[in-house]
Protein backbone atom coordinates (compact mmCIF):
# COMPACT_ATOMS: atom_id res chain seq x y z
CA UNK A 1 -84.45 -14.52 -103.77
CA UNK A 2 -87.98 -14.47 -101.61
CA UNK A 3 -90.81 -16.09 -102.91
CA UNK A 4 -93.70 -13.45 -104.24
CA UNK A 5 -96.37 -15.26 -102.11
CA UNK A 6 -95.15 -16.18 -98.81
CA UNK A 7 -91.70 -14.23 -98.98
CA UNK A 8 -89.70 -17.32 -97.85
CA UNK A 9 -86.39 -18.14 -99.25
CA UNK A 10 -86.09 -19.91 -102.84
CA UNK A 11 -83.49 -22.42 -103.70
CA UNK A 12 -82.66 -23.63 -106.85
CA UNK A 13 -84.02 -26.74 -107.91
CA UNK A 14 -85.92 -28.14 -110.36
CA UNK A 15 -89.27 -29.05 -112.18
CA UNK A 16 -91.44 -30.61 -115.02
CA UNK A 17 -93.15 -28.57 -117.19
CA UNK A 18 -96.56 -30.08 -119.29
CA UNK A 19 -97.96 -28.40 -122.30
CA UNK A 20 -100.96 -29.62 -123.61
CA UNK A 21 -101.47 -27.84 -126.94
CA UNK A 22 -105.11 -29.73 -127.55
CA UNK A 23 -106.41 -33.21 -126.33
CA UNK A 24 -104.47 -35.07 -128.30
CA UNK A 25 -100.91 -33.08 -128.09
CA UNK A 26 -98.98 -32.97 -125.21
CA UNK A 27 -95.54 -32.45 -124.48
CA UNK A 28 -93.52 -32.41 -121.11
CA UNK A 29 -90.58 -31.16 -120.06
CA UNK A 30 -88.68 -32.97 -117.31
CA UNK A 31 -85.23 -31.52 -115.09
CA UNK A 32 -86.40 -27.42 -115.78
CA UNK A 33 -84.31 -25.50 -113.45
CA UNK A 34 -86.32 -23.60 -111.35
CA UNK A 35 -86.29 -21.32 -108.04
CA UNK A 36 -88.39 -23.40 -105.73
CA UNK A 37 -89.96 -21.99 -102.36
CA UNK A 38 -88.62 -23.63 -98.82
CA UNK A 39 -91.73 -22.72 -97.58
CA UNK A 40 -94.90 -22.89 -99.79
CA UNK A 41 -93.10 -25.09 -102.66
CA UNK A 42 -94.26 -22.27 -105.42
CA UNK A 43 -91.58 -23.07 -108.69
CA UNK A 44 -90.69 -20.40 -110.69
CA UNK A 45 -88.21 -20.05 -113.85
CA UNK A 46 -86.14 -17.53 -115.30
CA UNK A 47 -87.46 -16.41 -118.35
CA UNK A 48 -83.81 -17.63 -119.91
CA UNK A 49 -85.01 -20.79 -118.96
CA UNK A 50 -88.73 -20.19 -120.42
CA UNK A 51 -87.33 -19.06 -123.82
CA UNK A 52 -85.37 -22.44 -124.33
CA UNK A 53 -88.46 -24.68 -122.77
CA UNK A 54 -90.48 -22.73 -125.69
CA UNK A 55 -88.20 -22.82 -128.21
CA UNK A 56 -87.95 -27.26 -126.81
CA UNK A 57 -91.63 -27.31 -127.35
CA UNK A 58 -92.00 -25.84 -130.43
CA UNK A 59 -89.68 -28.19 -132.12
CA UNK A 60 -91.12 -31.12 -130.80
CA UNK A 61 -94.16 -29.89 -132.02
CA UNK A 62 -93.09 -28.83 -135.70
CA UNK A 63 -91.00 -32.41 -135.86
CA UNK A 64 -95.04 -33.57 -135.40
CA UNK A 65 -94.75 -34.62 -131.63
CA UNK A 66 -97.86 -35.70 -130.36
CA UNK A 67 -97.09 -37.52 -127.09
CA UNK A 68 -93.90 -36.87 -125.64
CA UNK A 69 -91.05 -36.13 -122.96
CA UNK A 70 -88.53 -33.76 -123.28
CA UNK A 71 -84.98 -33.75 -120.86
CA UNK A 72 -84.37 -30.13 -120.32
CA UNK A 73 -80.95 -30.72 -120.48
CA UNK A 74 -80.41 -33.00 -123.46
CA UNK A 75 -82.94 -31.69 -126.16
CA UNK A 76 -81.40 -30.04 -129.40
């Protein structure tokens, strides 16, 4: 893959993720796999990837999550 700015190579890596809903909610999400440029360092994710960070999020935030990490990898 080439990144869309500098069209340098990507490798897979990965990232953290914050969502800050309103001042006083935020959520982040740590170990995201993501395509990161060699080059520039853009990140970008696969949006099978985006659809479980949003579905991570919107849990945390239903379950009434004010402040708080998520680990990609070991949320529910």
């Amino acid at each position: 893959m080439k990144c869309t700015y500098c069209k340098s190579d990507l490798k897979k890596g990965s990232t953290t993720l914050t969502f800050q809903m309103d001042p006083n909610q935020i959520v982040v999400v740590r170990d995201v796999p993501a395509w990161i440029c060699e080059q520039c360092g853009e990140e970008s994710v696969d949006m099978s990837v985006s659809k479980k960070v949003e579905k991570q999020v919107e849990k945390a935030l239903s379950d009434g999550i004010r402040m708080g990490f998520i680990d990609f990898n070991h949320a529910a």
